[in-house]
C-alpha atoms as a PDB file:
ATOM      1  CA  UNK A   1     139.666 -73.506  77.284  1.00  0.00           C
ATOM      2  CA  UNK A   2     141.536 -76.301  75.659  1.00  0.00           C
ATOM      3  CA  UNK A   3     141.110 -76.507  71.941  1.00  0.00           C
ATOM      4  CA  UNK A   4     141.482 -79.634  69.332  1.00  0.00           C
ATOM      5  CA  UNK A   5     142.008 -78.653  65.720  1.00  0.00           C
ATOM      6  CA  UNK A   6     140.313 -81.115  63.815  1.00  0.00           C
ATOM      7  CA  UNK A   7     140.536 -81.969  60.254  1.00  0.00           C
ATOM      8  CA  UNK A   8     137.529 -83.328  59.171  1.00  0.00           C
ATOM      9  CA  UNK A   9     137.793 -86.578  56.772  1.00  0.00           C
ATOM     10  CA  UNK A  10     136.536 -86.154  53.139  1.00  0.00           C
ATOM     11  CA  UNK A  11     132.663 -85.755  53.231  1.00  0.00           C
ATOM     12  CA  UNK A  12     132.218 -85.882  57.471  1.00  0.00           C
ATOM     13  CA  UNK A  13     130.908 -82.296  57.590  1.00  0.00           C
ATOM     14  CA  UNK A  14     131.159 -78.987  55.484  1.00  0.00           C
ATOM     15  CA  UNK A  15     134.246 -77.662  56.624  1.00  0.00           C
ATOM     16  CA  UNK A  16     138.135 -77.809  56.454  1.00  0.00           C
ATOM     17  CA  UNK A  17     138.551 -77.759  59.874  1.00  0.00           C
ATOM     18  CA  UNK A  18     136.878 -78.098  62.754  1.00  0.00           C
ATOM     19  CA  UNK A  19     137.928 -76.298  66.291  1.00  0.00           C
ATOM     20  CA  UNK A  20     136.473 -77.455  69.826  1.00  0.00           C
ATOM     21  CA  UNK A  21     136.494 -75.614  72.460  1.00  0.00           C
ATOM     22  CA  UNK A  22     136.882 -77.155  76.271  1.00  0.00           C
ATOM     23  CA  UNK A  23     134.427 -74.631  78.286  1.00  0.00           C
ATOM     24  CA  UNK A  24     135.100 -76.505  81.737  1.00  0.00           C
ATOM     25  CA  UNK A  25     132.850 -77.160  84.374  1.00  0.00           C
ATOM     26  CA  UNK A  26     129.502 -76.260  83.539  1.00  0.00           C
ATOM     27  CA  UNK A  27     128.699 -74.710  86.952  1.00  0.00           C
ATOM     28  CA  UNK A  28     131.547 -72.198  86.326  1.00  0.00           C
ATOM     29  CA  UNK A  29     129.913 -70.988  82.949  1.00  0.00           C
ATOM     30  CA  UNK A  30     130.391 -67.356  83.192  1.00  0.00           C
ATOM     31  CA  UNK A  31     129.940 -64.520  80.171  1.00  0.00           C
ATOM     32  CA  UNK A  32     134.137 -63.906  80.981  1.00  0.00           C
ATOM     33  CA  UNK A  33     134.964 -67.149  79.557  1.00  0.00           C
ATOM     34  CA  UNK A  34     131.640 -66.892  76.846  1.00  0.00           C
ATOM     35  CA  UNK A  35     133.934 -63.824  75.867  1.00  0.00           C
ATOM     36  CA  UNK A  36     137.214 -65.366  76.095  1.00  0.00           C
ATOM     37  CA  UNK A  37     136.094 -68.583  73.714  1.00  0.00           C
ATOM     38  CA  UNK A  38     134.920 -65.564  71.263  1.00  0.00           C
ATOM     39  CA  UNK A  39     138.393 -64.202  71.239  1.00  0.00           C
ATOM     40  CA  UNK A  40     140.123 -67.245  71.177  1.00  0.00           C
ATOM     41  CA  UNK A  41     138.419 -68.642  68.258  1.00  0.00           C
ATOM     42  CA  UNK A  42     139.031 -65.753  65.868  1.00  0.00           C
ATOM     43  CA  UNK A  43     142.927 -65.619  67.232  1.00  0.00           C
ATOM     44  CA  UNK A  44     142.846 -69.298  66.048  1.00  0.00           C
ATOM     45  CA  UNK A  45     140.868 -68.054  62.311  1.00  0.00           C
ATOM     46  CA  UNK A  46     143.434 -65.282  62.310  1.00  0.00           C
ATOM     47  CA  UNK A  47     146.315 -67.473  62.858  1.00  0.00           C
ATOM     48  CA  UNK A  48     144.963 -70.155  60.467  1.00  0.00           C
ATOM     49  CA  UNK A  49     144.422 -67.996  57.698  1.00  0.00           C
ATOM     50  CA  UNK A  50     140.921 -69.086  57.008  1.00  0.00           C
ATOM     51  CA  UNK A  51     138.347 -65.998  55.007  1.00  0.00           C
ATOM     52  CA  UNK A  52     135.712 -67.185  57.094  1.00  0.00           C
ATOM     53  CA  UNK A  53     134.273 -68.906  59.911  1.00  0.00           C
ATOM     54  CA  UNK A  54     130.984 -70.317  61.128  1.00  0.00           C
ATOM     55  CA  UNK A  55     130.617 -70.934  65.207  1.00  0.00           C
ATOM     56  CA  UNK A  56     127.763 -72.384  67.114  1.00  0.00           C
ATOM     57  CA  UNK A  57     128.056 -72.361  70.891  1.00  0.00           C
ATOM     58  CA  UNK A  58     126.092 -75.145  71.404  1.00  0.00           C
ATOM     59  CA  UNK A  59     125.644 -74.633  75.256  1.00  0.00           C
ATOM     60  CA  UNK A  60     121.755 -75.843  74.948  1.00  0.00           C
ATOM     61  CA  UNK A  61     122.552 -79.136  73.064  1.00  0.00           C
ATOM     62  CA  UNK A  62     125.003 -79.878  75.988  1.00  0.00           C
ATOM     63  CA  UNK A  63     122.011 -79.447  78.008  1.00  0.00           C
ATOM     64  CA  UNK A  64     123.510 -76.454  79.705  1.00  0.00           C
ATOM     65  CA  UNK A  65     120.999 -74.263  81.502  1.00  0.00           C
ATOM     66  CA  UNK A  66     121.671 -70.745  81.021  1.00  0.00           C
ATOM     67  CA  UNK A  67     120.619 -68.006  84.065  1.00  0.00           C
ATOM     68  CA  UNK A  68     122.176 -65.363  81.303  1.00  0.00           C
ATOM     69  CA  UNK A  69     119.325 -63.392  79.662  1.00  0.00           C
ATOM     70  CA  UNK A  70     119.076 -64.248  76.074  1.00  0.00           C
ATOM     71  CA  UNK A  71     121.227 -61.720  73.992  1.00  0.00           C
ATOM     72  CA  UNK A  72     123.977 -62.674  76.721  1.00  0.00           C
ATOM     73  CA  UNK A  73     125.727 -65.472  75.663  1.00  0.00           C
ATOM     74  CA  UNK A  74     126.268 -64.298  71.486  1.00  0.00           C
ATOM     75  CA  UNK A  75     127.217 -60.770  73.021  1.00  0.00           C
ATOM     76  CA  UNK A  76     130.030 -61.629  75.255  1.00  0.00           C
ATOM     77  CA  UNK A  77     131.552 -64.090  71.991  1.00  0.00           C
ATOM     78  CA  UNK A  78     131.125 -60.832  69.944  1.00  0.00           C
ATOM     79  CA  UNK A  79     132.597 -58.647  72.328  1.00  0.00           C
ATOM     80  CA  UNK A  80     135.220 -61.084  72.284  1.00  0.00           C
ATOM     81  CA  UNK A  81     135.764 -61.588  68.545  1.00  0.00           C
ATOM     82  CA  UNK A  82     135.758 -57.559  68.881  1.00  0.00           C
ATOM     83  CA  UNK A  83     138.778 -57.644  70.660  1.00  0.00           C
ATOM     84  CA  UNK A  84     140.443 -60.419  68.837  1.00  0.00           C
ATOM     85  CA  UNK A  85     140.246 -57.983  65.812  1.00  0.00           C
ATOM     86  CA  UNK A  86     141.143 -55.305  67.459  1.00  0.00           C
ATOM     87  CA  UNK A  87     144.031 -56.337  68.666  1.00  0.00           C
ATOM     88  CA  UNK A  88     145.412 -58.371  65.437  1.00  0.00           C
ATOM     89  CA  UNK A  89     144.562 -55.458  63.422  1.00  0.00           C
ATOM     90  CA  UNK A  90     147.289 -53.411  66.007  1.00  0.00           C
ATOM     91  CA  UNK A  91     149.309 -55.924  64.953  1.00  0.00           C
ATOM     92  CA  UNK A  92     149.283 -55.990  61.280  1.00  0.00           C
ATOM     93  CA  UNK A  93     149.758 -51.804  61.387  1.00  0.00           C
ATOM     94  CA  UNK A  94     152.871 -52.546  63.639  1.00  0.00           C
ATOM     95  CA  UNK A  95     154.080 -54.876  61.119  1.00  0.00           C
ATOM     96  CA  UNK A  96     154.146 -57.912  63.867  1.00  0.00           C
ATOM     97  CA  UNK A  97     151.697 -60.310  62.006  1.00  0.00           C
ATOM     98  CA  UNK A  98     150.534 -60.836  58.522  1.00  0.00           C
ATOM     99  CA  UNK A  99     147.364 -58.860  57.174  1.00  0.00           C
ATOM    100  CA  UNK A 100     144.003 -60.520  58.463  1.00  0.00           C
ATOM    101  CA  UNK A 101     142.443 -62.300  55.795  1.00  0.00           C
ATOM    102  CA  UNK A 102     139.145 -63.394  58.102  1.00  0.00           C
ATOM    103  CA  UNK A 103     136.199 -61.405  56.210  1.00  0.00           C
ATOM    104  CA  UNK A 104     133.230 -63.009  56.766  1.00  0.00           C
ATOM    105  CA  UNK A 105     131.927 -64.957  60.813  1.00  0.00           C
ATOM    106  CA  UNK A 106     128.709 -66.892  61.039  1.00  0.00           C
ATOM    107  CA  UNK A 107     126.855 -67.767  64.320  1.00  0.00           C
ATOM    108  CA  UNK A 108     124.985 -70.910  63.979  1.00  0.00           C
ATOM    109  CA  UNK A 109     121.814 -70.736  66.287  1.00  0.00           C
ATOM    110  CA  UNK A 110     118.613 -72.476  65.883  1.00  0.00           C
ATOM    111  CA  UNK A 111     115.366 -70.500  65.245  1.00  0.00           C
ATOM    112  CA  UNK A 112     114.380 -69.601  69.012  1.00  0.00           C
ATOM    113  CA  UNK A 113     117.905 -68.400  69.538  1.00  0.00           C
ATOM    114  CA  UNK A 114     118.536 -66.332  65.741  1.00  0.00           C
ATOM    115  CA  UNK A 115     116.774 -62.908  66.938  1.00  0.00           C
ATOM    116  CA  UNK A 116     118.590 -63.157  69.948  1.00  0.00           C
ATOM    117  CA  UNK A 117     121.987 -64.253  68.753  1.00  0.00           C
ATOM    118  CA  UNK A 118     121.465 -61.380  66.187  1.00  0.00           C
ATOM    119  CA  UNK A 119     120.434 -59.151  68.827  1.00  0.00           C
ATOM    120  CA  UNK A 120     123.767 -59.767  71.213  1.00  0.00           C
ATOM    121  CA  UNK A 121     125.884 -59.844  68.099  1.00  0.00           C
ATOM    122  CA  UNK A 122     124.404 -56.570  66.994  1.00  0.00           C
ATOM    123  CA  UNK A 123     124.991 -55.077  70.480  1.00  0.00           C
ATOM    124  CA  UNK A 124     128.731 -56.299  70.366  1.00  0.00           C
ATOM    125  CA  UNK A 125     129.718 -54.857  67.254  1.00  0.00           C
ATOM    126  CA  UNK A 126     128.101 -51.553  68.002  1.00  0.00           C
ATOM    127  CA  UNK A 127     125.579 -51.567  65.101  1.00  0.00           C
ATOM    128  CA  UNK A 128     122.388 -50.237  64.835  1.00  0.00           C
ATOM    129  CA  UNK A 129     121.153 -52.912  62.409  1.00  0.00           C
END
């Protein structure tokens, strides 16, 4: 779970800033810390002030075999950007943080993975569509 803020230099890649996330040991993968990377990367957008964010967990490219079923891995993240909103939002109506001005999160998946990184997304959020 260490992080490095990055600012990209001018022209590198499409973004402001760029935010890595140390997942550890890659035998000690586990949905828990899939969930706690989700939460700690909209805490970080939150605290940042950025409108919007795009994330791609990128556990395939590391060559990262997953025993998770498919939806798995983008529902625990969700279900961890869940309660990263959740719990800034308590925040903000307590007066204890500024308002949230995060309004839009992408998740960056190739094709194979999009209907199932929808899918777990979906199922984290609680929507029907």
């Amino acid at each position: 779970m260490e992080t490095l803020l990055i600012t990209p230099c001018l022209n590198q890649i499409p973004a402001r800033l760029l935010l890595l996330i140390g997942l550890g040991d890659p035998e000690k993968l586990s949905l828990d810390l899939l969930e706690s990377v989700g939460y700690a990367i909209t805490m970080e957008a939150i605290k940042l002030k950025v409108t919007d964010f795009c994330f791609a967990p990128s556990l395939k490219d590391a060559g990262i075999t997953l025993s998770f079923g498919k939806t798995s891995v983008s529902k625990a993240l969700g279900q961890g950007i869940v309660k990263a909103l959740k719990a800034s939002a308590v925040l903000v109506q307590k007066n204890l943080a500024q308002p949230i001005l995060l309004t839009k999160i992408n998740l960056l998946a190739g094709q194979p993975q999009a209907v199932y990184g929808h899918e777990g997304l979906r199922q984290a959020f609680g929507k029907e569509d």
